[in-house]
PDB file of N, CA and C in Angstrom:
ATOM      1  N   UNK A   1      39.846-106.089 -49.101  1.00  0.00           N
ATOM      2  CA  UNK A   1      40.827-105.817 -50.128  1.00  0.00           C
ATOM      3  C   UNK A   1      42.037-105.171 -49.447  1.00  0.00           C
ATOM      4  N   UNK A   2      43.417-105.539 -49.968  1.00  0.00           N
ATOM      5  CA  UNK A   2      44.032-104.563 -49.464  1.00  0.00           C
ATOM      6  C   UNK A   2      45.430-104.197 -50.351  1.00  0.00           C
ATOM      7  N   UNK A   3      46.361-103.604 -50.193  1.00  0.00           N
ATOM      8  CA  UNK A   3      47.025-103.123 -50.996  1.00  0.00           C
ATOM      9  C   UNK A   3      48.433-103.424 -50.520  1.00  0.00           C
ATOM     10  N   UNK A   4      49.273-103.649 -51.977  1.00  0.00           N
ATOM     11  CA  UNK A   4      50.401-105.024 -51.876  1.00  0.00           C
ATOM     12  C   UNK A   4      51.389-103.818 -52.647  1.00  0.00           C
ATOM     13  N   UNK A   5      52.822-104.002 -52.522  1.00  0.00           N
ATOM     14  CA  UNK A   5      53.595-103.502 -54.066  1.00  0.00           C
ATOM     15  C   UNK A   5      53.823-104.685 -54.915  1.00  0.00           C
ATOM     16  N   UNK A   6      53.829-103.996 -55.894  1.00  0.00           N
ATOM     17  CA  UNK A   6      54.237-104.965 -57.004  1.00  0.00           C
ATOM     18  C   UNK A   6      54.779-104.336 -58.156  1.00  0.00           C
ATOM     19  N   UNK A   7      55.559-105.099 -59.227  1.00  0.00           N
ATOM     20  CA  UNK A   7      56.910-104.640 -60.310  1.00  0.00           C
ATOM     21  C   UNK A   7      56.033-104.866 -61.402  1.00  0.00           C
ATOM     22  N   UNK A   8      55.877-103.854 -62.309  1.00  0.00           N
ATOM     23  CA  UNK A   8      54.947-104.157 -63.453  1.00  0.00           C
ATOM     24  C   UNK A   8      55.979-104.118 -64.610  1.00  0.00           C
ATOM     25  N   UNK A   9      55.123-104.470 -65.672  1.00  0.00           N
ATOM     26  CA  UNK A   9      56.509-104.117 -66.510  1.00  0.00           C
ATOM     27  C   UNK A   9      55.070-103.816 -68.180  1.00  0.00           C
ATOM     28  N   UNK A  10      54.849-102.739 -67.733  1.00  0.00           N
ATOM     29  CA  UNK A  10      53.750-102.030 -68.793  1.00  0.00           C
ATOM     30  C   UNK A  10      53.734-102.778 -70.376  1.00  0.00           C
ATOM     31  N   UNK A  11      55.130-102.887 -70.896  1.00  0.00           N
ATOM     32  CA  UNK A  11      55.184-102.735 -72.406  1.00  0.00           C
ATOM     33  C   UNK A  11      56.547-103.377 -72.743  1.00  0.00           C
ATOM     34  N   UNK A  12      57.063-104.771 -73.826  1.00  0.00           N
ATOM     35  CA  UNK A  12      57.861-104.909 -73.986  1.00  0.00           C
ATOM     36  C   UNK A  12      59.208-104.183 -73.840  1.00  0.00           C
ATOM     37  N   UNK A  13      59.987-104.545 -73.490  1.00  0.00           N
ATOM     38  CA  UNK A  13      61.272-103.512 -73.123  1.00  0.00           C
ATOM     39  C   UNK A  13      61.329-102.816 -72.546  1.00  0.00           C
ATOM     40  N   UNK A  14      60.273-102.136 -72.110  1.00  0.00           N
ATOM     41  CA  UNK A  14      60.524-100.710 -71.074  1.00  0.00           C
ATOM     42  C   UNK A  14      60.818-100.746 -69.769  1.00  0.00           C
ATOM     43  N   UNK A  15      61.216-100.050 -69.356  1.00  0.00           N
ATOM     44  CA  UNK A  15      61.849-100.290 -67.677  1.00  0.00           C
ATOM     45  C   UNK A  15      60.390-101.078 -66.747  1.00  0.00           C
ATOM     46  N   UNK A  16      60.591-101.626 -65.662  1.00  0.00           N
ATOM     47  CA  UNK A  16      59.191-101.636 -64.706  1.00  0.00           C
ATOM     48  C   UNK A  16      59.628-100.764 -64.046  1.00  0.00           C
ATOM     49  N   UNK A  17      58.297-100.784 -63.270  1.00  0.00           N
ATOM     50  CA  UNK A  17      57.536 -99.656 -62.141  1.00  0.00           C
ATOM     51  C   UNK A  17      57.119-100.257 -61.019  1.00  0.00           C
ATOM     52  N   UNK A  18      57.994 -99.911 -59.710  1.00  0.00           N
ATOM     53  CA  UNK A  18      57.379-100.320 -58.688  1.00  0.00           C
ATOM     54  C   UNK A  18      56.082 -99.743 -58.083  1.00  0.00           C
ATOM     55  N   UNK A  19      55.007 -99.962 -57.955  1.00  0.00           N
ATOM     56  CA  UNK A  19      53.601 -99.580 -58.215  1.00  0.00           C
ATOM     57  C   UNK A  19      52.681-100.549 -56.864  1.00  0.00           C
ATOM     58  N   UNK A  20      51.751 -99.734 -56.169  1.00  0.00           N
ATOM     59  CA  UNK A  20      50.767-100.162 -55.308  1.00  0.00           C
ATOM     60  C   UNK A  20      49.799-100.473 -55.952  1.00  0.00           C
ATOM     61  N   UNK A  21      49.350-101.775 -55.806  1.00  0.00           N
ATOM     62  CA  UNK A  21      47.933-102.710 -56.453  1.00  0.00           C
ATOM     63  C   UNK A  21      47.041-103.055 -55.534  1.00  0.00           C
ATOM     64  N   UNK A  22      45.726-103.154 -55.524  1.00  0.00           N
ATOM     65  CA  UNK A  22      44.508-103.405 -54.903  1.00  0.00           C
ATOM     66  C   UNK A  22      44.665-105.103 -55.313  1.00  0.00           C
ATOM     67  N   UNK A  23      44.492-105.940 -53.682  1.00  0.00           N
ATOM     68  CA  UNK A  23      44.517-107.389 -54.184  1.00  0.00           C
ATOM     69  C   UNK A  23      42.958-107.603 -53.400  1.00  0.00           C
ATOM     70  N   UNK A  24      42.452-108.818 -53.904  1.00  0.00           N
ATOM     71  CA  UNK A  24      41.181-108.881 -53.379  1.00  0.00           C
ATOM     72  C   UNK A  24      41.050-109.535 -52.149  1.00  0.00           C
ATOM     73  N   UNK A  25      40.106-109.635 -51.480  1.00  0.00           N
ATOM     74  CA  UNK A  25      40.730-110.949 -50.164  1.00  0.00           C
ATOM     75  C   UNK A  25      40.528-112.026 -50.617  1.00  0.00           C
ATOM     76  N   UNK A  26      41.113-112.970 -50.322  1.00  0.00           N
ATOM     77  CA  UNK A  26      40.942-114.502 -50.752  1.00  0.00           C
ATOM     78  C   UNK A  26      39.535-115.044 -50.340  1.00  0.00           C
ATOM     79  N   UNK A  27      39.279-116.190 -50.978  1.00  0.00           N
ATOM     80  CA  UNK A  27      37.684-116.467 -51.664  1.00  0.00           C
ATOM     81  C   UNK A  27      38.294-117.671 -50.592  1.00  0.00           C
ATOM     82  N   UNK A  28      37.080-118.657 -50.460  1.00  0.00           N
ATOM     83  CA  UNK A  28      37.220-120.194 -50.188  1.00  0.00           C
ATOM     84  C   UNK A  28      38.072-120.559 -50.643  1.00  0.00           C
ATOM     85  N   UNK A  29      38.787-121.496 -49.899  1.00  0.00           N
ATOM     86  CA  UNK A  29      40.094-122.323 -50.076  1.00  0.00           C
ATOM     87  C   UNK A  29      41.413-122.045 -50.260  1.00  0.00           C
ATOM     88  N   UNK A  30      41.247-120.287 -50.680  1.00  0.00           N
ATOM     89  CA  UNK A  30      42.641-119.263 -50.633  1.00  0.00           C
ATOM     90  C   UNK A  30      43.415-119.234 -49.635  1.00  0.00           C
ATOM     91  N   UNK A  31      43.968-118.389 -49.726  1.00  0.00           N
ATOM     92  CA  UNK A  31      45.064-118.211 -48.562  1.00  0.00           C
ATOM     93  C   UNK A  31      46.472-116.765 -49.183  1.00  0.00           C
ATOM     94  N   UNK A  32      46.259-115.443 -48.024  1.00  0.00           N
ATOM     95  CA  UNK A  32      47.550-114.810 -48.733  1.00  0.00           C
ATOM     96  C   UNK A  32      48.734-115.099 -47.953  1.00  0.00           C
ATOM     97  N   UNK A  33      49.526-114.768 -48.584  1.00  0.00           N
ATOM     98  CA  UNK A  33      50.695-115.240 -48.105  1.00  0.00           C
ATOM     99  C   UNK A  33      52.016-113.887 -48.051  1.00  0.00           C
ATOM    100  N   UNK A  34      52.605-113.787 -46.882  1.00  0.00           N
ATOM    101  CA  UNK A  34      53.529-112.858 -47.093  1.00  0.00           C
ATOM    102  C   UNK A  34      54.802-113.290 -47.701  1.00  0.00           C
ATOM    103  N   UNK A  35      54.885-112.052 -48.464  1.00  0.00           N
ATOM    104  CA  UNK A  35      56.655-112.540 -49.202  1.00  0.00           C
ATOM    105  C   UNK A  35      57.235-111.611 -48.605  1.00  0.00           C
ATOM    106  N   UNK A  36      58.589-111.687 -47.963  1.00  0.00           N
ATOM    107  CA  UNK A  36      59.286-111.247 -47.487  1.00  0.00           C
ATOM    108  C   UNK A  36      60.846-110.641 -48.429  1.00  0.00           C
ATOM    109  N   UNK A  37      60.875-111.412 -49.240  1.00  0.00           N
ATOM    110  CA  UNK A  37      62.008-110.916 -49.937  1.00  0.00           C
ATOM    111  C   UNK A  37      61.607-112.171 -51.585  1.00  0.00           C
ATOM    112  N   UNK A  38      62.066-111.580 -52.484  1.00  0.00           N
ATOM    113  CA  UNK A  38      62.019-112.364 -53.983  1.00  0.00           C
ATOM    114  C   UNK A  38      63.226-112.033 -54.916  1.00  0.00           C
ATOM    115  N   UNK A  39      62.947-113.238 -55.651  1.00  0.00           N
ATOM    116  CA  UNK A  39      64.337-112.544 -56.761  1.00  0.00           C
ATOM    117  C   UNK A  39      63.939-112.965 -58.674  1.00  0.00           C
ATOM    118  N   UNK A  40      64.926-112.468 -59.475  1.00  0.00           N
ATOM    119  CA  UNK A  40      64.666-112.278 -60.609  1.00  0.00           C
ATOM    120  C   UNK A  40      64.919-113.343 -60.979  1.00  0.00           C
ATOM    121  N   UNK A  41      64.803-114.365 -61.819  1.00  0.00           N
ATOM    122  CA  UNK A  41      65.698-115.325 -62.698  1.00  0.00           C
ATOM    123  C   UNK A  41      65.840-114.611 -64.485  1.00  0.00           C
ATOM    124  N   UNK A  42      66.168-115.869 -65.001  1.00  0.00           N
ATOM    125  CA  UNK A  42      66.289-115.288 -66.738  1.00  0.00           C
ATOM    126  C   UNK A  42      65.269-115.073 -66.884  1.00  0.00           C
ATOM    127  N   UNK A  43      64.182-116.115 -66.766  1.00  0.00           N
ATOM    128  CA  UNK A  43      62.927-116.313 -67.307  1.00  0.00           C
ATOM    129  C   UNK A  43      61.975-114.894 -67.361  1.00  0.00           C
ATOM    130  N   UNK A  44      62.290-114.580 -66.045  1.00  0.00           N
ATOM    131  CA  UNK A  44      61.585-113.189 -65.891  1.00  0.00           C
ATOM    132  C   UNK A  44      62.165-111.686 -67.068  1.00  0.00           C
ATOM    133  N   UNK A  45      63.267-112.236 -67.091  1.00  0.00           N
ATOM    134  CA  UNK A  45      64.266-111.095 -68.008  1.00  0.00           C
ATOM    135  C   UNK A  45      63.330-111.212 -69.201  1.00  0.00           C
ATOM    136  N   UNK A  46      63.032-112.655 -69.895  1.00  0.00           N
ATOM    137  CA  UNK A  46      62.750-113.103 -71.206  1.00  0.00           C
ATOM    138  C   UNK A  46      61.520-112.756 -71.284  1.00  0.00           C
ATOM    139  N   UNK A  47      60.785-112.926 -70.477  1.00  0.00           N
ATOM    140  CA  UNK A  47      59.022-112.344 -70.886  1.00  0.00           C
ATOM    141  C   UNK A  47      59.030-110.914 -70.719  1.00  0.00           C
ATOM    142  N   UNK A  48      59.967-110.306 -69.903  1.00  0.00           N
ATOM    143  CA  UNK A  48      60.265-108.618 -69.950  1.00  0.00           C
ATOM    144  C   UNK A  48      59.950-108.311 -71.452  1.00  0.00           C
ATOM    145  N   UNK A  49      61.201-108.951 -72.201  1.00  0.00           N
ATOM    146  CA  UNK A  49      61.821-108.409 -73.621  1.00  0.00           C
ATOM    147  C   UNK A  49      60.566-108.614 -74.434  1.00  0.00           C
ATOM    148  N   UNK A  50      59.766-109.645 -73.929  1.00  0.00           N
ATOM    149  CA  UNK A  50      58.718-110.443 -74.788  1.00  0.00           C
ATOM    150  C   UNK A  50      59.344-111.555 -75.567  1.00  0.00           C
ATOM    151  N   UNK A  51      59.936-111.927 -75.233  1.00  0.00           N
ATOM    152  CA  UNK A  51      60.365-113.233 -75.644  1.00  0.00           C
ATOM    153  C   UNK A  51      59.936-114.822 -75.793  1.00  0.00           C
ATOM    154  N   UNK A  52      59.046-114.310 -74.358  1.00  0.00           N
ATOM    155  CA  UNK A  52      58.037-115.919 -74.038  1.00  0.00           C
ATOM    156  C   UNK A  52      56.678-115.414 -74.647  1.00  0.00           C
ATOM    157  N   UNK A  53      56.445-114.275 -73.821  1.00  0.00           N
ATOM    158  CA  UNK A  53      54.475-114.050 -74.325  1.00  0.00           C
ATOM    159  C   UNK A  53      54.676-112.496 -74.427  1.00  0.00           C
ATOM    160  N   UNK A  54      53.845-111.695 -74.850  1.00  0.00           N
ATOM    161  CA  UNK A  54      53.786-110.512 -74.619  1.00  0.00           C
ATOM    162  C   UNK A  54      52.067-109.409 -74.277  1.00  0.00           C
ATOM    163  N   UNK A  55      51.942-110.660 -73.477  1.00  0.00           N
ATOM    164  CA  UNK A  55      50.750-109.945 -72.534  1.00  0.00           C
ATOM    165  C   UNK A  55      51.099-109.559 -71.870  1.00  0.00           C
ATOM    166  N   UNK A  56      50.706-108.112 -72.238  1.00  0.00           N
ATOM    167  CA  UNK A  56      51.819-106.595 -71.148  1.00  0.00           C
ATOM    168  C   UNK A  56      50.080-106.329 -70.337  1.00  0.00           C
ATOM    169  N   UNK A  57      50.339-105.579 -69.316  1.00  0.00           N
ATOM    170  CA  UNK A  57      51.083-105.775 -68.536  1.00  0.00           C
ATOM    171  C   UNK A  57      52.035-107.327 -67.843  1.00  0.00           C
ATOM    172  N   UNK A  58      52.297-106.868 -67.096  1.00  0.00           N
ATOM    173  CA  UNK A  58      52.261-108.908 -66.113  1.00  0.00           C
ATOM    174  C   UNK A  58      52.979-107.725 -65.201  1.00  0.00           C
ATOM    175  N   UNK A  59      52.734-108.890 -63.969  1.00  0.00           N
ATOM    176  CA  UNK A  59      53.420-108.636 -62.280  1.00  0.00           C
ATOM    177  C   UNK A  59      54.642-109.543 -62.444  1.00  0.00           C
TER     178      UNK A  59
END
């Protein structure tokens, strides 16, 4: 197991939290992968607000 950051976003509307998560090691046929840099689009804005789904948390 080891430990990744990641942007949560707890509860419709509320700010996220950059936050350390326990990831598991990959099983058969997995693979992790480093990200080096990422970015936001709308889409991400819109499930923030809850707009698409509002299964809070999400990464």
């Amino acid at each position: 197991m080891q430990q990744v950051k990641a942007v949560i976003a707890h509860s419709k509307g509320a700010p996220v939290s950059l936050e350390t998560i326990n990831v598991p090691d990959p099983g058969p046929g997995e693979a992790v992968v480093k990200i080096s840099a990422c970015g936001v689009c709308h889409t991400d804005l819109h499930y923030r607000e809850g707009g698409i789904n509002d299964d809070f948390p999400f990464l």
